[in-house]
PDB file of N, CA and C in Angstrom:
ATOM      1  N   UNK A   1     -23.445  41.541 -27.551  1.00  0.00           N
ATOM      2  CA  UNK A   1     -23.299  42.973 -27.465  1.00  0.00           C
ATOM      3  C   UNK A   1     -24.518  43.528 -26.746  1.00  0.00           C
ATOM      4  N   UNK A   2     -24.018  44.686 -26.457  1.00  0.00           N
ATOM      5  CA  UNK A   2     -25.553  45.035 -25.277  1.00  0.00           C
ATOM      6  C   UNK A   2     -25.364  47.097 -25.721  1.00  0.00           C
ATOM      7  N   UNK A   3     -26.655  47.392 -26.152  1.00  0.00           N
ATOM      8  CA  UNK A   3     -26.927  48.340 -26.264  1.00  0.00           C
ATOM      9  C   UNK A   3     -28.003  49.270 -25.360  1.00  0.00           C
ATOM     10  N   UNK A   4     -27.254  50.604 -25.110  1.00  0.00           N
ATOM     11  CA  UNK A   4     -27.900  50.846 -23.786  1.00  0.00           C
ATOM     12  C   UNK A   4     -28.597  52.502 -24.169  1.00  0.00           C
ATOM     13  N   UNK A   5     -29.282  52.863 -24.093  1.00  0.00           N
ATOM     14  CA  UNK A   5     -30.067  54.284 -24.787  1.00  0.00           C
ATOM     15  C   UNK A   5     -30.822  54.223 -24.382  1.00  0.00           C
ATOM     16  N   UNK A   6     -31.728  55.603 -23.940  1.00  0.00           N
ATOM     17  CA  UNK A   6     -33.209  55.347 -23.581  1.00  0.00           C
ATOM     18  C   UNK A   6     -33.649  56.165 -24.479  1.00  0.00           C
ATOM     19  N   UNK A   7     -33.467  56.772 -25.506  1.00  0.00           N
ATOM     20  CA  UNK A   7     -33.909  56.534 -27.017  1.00  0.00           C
ATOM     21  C   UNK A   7     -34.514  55.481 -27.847  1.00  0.00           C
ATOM     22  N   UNK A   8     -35.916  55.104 -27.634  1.00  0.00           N
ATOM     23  CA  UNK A   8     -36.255  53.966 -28.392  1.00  0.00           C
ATOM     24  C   UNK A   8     -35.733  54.212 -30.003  1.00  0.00           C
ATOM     25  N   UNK A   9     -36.504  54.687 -30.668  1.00  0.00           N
ATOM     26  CA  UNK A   9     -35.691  55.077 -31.791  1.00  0.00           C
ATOM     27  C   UNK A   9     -34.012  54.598 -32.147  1.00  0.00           C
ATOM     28  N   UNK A  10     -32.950  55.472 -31.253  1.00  0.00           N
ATOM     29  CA  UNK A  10     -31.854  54.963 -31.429  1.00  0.00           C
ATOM     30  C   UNK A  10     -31.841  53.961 -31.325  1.00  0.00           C
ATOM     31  N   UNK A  11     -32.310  53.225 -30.256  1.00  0.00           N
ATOM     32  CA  UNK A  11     -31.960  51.393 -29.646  1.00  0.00           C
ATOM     33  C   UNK A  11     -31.705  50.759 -30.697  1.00  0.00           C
ATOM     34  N   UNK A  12     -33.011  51.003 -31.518  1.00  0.00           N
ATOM     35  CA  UNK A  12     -33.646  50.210 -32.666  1.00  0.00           C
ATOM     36  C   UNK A  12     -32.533  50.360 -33.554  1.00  0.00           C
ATOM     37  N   UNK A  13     -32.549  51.779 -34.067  1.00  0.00           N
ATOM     38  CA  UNK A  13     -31.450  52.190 -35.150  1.00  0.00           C
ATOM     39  C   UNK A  13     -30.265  50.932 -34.821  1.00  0.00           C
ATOM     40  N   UNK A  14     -29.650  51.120 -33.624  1.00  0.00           N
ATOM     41  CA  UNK A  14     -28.532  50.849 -32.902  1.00  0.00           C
ATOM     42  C   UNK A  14     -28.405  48.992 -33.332  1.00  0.00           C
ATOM     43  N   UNK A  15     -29.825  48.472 -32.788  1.00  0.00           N
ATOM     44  CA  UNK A  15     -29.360  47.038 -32.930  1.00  0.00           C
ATOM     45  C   UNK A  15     -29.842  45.986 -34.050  1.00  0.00           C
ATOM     46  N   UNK A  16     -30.935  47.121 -34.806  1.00  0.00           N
ATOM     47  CA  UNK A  16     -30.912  46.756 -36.210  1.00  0.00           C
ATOM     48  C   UNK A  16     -29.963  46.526 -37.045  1.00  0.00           C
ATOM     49  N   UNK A  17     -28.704  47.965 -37.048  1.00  0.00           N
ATOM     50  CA  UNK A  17     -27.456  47.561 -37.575  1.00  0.00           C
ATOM     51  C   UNK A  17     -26.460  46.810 -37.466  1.00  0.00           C
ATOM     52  N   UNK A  18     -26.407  46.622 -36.115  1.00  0.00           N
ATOM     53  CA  UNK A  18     -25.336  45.749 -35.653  1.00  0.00           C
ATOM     54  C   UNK A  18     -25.852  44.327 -35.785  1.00  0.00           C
ATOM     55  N   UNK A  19     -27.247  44.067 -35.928  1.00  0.00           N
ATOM     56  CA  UNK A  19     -27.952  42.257 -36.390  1.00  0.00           C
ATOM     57  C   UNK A  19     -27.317  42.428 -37.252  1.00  0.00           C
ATOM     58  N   UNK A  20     -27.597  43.531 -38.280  1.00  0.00           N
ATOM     59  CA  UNK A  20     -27.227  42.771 -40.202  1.00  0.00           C
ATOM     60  C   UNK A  20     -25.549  42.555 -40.404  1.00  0.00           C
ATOM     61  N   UNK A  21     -24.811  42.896 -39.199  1.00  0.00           N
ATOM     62  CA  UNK A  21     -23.486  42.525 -39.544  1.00  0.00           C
ATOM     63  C   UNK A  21     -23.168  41.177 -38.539  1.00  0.00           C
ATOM     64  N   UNK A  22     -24.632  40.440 -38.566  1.00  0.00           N
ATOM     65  CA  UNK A  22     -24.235  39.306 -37.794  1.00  0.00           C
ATOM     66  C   UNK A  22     -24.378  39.322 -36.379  1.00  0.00           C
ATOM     67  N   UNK A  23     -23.963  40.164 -35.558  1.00  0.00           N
ATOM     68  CA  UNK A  23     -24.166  40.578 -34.240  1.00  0.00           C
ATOM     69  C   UNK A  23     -25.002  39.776 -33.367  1.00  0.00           C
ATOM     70  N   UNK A  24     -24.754  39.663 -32.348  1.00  0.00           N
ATOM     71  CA  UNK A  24     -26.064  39.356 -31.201  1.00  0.00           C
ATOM     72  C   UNK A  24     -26.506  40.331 -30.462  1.00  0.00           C
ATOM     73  N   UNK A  25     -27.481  40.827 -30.555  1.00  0.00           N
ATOM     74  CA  UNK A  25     -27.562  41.986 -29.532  1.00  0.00           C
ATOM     75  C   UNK A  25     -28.807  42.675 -28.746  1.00  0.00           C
ATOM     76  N   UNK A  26     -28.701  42.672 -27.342  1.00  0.00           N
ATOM     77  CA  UNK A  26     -29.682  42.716 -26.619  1.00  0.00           C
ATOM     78  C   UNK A  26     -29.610  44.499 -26.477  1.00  0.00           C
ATOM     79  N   UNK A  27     -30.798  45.111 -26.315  1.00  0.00           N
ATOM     80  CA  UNK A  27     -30.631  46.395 -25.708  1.00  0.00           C
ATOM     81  C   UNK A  27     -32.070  47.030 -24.772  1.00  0.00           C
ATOM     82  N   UNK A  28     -31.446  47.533 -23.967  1.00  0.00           N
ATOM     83  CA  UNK A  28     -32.145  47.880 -22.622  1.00  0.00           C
ATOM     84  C   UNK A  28     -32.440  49.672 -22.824  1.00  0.00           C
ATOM     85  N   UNK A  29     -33.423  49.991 -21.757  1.00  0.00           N
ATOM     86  CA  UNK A  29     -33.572  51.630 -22.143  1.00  0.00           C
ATOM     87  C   UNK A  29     -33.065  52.203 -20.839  1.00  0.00           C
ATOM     88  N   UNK A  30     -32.158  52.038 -19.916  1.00  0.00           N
ATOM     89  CA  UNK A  30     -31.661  52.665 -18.906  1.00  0.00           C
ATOM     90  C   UNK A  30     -30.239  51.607 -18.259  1.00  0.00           C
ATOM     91  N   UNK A  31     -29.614  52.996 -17.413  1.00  0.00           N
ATOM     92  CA  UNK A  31     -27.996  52.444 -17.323  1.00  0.00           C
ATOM     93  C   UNK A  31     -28.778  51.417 -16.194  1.00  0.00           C
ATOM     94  N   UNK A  32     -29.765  51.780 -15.360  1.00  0.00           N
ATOM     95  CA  UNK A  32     -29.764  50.236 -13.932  1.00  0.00           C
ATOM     96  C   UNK A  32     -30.062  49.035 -14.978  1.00  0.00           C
ATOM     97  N   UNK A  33     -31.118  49.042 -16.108  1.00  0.00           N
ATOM     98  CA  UNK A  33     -30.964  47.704 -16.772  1.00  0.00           C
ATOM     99  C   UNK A  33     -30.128  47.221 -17.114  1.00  0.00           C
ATOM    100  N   UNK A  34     -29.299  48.339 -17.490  1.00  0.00           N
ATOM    101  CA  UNK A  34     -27.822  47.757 -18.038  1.00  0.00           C
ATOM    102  C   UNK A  34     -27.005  47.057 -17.076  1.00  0.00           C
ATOM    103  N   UNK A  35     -27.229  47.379 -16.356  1.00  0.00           N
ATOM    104  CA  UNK A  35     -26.720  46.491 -14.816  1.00  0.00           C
ATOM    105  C   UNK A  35     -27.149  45.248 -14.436  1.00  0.00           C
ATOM    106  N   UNK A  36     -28.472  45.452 -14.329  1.00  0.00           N
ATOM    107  CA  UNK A  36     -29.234  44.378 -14.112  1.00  0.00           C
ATOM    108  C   UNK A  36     -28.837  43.094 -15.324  1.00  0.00           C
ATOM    109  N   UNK A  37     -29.187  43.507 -17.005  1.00  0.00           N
ATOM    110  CA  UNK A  37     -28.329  42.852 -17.786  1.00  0.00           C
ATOM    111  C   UNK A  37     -26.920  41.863 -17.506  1.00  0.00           C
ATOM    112  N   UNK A  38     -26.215  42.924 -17.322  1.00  0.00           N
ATOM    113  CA  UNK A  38     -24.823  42.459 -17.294  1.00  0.00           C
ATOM    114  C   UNK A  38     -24.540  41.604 -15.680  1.00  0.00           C
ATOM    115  N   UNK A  39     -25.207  41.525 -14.739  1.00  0.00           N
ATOM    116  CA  UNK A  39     -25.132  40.555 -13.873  1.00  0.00           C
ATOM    117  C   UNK A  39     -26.145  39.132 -14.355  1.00  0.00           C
ATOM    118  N   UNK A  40     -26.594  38.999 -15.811  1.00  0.00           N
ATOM    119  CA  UNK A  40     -27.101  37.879 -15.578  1.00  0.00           C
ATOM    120  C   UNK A  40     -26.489  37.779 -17.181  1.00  0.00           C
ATOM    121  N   UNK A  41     -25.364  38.283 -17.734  1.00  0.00           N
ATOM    122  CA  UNK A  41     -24.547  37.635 -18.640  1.00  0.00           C
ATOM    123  C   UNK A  41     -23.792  38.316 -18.926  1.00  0.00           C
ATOM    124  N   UNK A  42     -23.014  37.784 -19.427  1.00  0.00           N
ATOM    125  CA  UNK A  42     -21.347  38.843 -19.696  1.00  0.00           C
ATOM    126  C   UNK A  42     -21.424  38.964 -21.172  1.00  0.00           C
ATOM    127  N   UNK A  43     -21.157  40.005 -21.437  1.00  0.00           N
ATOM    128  CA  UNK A  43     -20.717  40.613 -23.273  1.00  0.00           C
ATOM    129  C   UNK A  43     -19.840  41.231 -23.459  1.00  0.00           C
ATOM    130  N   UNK A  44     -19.756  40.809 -24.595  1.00  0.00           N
ATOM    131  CA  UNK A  44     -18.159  41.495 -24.973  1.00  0.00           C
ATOM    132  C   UNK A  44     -17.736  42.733 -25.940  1.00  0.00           C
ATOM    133  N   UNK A  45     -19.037  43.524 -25.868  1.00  0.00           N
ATOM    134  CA  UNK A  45     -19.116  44.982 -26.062  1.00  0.00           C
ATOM    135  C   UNK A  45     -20.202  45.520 -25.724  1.00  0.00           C
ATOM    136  N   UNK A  46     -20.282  46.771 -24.882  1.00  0.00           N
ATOM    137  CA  UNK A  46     -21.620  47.324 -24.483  1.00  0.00           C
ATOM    138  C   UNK A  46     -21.214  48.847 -24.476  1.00  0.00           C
ATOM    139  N   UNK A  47     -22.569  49.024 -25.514  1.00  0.00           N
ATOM    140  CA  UNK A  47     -22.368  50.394 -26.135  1.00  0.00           C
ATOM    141  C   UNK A  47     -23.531  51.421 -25.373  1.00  0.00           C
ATOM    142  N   UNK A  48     -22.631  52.223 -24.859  1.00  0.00           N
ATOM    143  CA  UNK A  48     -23.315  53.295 -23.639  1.00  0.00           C
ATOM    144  C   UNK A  48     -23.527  54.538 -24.535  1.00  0.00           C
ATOM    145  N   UNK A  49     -25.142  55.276 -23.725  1.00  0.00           N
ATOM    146  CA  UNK A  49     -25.301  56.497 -24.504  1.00  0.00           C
ATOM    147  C   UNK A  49     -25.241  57.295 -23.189  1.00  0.00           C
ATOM    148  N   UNK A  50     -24.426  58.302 -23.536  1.00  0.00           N
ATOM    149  CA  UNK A  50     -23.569  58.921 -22.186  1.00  0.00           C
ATOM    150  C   UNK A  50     -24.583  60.169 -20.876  1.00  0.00           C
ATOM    151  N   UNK A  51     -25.548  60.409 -21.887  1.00  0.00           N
ATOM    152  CA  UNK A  51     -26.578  61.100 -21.188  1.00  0.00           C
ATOM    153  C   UNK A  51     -28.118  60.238 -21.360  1.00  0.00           C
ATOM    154  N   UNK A  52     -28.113  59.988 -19.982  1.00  0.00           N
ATOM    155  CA  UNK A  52     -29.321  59.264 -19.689  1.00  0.00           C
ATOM    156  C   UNK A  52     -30.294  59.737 -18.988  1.00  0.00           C
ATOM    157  N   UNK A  53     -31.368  59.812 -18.123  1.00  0.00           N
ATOM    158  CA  UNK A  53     -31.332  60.148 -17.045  1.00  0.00           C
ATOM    159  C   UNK A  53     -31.533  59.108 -16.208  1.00  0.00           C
ATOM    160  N   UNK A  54     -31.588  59.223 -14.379  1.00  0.00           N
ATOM    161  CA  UNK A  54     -31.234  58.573 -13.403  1.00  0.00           C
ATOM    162  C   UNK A  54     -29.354  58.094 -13.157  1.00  0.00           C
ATOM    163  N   UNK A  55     -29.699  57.024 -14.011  1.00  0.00           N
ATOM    164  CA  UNK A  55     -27.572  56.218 -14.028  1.00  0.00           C
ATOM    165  C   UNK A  55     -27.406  56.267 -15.253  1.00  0.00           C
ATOM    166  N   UNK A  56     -26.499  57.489 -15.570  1.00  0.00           N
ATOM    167  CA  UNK A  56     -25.701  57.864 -17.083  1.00  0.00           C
ATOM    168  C   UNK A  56     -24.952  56.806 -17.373  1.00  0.00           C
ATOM    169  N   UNK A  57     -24.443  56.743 -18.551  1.00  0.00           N
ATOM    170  CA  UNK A  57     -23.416  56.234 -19.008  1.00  0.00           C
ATOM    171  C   UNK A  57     -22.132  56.206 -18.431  1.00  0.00           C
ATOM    172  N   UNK A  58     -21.556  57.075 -18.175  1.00  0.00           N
ATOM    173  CA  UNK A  58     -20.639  57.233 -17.165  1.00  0.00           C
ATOM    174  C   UNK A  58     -20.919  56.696 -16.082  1.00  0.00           C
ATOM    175  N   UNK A  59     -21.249  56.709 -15.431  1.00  0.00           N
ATOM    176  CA  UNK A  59     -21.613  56.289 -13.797  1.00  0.00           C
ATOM    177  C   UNK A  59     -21.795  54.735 -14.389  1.00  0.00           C
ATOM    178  N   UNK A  60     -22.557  54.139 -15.353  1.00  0.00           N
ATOM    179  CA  UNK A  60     -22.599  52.600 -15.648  1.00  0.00           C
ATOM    180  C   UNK A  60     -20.951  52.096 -16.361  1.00  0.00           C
ATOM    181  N   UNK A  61     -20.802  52.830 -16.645  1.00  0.00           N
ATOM    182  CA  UNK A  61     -19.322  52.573 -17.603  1.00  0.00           C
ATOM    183  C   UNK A  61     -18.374  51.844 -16.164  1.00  0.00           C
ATOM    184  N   UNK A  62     -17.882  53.703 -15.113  1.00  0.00           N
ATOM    185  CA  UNK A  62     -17.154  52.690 -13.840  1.00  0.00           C
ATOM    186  C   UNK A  62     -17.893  51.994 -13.125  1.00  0.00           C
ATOM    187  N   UNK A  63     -18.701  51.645 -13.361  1.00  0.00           N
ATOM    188  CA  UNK A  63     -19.572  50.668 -12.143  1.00  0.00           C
ATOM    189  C   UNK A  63     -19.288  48.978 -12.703  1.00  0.00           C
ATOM    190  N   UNK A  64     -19.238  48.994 -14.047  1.00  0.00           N
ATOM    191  CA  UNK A  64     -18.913  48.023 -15.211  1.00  0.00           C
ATOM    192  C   UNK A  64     -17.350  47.819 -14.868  1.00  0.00           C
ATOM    193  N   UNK A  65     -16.760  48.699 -14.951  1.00  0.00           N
ATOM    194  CA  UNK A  65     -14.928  48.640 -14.517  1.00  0.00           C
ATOM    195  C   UNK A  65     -15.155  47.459 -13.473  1.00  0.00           C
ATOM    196  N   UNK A  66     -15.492  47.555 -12.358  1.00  0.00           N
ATOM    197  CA  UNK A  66     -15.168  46.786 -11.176  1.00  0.00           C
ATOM    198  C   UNK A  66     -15.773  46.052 -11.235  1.00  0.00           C
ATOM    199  N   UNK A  67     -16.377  45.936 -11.775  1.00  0.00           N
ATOM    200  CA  UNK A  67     -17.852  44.447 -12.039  1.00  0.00           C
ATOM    201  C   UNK A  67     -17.107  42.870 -12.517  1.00  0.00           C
ATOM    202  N   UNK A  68     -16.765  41.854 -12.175  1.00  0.00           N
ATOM    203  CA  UNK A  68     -16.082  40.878 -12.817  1.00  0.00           C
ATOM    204  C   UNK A  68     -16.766  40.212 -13.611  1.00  0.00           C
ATOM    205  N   UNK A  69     -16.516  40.087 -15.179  1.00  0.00           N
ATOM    206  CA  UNK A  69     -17.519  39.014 -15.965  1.00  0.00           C
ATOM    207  C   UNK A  69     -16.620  37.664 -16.557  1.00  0.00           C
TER     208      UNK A  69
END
């Protein structure tokens, strides 16, 4: 799982919870890491925080659409 916020705080919140239910989970503080991420492994949920600044959530979400993993 890949968590994406540039909220340190949230991140933490974010992938603290999702460890204790077992989870694997990497998280980055901007949508280009999230990019960068996801071209050097594929996951099978990535949780976007929709206002970022630079590359929102949105803009990483369809960029992710066309992306093949």
């Amino acid at each position: 799982m890949l968590v994406v916020d540039d909220c340190p705080a949230m991140r933490e919140i974010m992938r603290a919870s999702l460890e204790r239910l077992g989870l694997s989970v990497k998280s980055v503080d901007s949508g280009w890491a999230a990019l960068h991420a996801v071209a050097d492994a594929c996951f099978d949920v990535i949780v976007l925080d929709v206002q970022m600044p630079g590359l929102d959530g949105m803009a990483v979400g369809r960029s992710l659409r066309s992306a093949p993993c």
